[in-house]
C-alpha atoms as a PDB file:
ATOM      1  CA  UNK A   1      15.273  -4.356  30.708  1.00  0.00           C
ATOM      2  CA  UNK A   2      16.960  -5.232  26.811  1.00  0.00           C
ATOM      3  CA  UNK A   3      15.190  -3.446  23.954  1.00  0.00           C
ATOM      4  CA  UNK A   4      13.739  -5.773  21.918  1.00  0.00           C
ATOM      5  CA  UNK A   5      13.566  -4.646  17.897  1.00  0.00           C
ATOM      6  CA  UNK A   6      10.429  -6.144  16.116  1.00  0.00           C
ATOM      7  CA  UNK A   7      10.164  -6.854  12.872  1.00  0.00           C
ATOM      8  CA  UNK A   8       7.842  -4.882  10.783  1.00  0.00           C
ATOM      9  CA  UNK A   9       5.242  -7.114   8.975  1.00  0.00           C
ATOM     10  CA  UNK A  10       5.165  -6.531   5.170  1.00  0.00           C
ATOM     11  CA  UNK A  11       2.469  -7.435   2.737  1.00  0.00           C
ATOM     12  CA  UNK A  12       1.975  -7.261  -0.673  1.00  0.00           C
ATOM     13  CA  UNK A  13      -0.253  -4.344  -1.981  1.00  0.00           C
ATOM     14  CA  UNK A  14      -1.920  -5.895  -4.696  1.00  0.00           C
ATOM     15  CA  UNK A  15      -2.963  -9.054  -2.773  1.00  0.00           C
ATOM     16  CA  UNK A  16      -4.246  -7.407   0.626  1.00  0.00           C
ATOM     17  CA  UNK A  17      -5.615  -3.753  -0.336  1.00  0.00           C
ATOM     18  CA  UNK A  18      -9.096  -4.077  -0.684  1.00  0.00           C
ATOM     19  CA  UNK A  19     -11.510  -1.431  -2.345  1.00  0.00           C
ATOM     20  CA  UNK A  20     -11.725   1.685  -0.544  1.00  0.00           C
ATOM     21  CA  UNK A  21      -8.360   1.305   1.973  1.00  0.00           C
ATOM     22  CA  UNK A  22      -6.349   4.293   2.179  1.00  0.00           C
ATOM     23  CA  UNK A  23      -2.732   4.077   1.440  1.00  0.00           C
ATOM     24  CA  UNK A  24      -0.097   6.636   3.262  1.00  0.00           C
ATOM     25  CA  UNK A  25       3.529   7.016   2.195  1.00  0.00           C
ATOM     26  CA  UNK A  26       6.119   7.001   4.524  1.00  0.00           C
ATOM     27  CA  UNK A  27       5.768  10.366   5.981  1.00  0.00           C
ATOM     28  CA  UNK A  28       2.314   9.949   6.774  1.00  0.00           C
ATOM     29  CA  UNK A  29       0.790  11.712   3.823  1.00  0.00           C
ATOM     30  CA  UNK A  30      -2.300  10.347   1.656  1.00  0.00           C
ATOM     31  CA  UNK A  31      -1.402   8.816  -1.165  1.00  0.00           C
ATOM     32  CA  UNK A  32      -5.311   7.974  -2.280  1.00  0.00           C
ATOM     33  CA  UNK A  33      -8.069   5.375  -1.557  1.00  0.00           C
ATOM     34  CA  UNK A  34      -8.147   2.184  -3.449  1.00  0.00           C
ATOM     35  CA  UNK A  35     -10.878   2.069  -6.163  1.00  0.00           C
ATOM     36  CA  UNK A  36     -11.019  -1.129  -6.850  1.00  0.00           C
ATOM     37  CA  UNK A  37      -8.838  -1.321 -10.273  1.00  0.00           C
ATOM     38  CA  UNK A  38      -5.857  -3.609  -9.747  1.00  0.00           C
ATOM     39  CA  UNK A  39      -3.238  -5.156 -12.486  1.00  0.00           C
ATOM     40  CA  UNK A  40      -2.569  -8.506 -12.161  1.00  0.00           C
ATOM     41  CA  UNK A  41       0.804 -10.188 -10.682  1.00  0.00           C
ATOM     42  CA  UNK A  42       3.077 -11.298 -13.410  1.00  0.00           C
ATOM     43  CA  UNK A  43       6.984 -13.464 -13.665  1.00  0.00           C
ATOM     44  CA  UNK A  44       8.387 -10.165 -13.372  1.00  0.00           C
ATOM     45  CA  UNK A  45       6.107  -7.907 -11.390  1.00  0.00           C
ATOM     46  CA  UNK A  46       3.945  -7.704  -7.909  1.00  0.00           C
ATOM     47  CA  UNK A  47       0.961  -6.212  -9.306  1.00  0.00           C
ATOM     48  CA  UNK A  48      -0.292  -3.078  -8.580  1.00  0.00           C
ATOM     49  CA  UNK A  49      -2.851  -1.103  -6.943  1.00  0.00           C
ATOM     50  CA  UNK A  50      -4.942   2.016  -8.384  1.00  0.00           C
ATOM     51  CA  UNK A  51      -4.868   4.837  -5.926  1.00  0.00           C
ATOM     52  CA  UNK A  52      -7.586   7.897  -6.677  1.00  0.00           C
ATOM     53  CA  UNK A  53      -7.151  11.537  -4.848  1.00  0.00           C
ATOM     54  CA  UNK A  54      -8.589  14.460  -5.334  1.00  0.00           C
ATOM     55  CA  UNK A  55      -6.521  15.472  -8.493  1.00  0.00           C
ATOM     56  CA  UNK A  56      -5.357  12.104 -10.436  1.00  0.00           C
ATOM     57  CA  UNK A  57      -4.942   8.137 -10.357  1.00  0.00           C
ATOM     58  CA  UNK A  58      -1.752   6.495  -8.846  1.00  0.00           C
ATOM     59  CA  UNK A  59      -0.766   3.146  -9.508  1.00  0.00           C
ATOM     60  CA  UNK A  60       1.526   1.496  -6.728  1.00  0.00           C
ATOM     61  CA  UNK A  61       2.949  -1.524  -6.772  1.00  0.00           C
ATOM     62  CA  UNK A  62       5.458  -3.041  -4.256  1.00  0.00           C
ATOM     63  CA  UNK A  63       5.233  -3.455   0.231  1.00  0.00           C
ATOM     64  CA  UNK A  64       2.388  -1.780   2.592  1.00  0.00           C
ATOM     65  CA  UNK A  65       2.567  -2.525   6.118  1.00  0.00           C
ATOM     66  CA  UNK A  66      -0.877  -2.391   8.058  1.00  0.00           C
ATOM     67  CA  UNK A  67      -1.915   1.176  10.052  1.00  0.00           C
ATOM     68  CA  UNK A  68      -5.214   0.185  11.278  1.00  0.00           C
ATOM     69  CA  UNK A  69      -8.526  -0.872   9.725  1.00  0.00           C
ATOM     70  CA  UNK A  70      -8.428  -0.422   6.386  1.00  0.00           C
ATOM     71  CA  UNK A  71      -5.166   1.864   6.167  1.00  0.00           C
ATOM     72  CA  UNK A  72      -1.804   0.885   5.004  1.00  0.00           C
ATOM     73  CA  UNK A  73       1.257   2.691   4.909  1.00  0.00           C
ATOM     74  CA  UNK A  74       3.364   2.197   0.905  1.00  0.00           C
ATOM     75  CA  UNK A  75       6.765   1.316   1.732  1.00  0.00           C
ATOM     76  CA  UNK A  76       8.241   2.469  -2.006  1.00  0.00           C
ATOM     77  CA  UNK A  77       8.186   4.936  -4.570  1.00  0.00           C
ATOM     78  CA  UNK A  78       5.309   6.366  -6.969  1.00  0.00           C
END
């Protein structure tokens, strides 16, 4: 049987996290959960995403590919 590679499906944060969503970095660590602030797409940026935890706000802005319902996993830096 050949292994078949699939492409991973990449979406853009600030147009598909919603309010609330989780966001993990790569190593499967919480980022934060959307609260519902976002910064709008521009000619020379994405847009980005504010992330709360427990101790401070994170804005990321860049590629999250879907976990499950309502959790994505950040593909970049913050």
């Amino acid at each position: 049987m050949p292994k078949i590679a699939w492409a991973r499906k990449l979406y853009n944060a600030y147009n598909n996290v919603k309010k609330g969503d989780t966001v993990y970095d790569k190593n499967n660590n919480i980022i934060g959960t959307a609260d519902g602030y976002f910064a709008r797409c521009t000619a020379t940026s994405p847009g980005a995403v504010c992330l709360k935890n427990d101790t401070e706000l994170i804005w990321v802005s860049g590629d999250v590919e879907k976990k499950c319902d309502k959790s994505w996993i950040f593909q970049g830096k913050y």
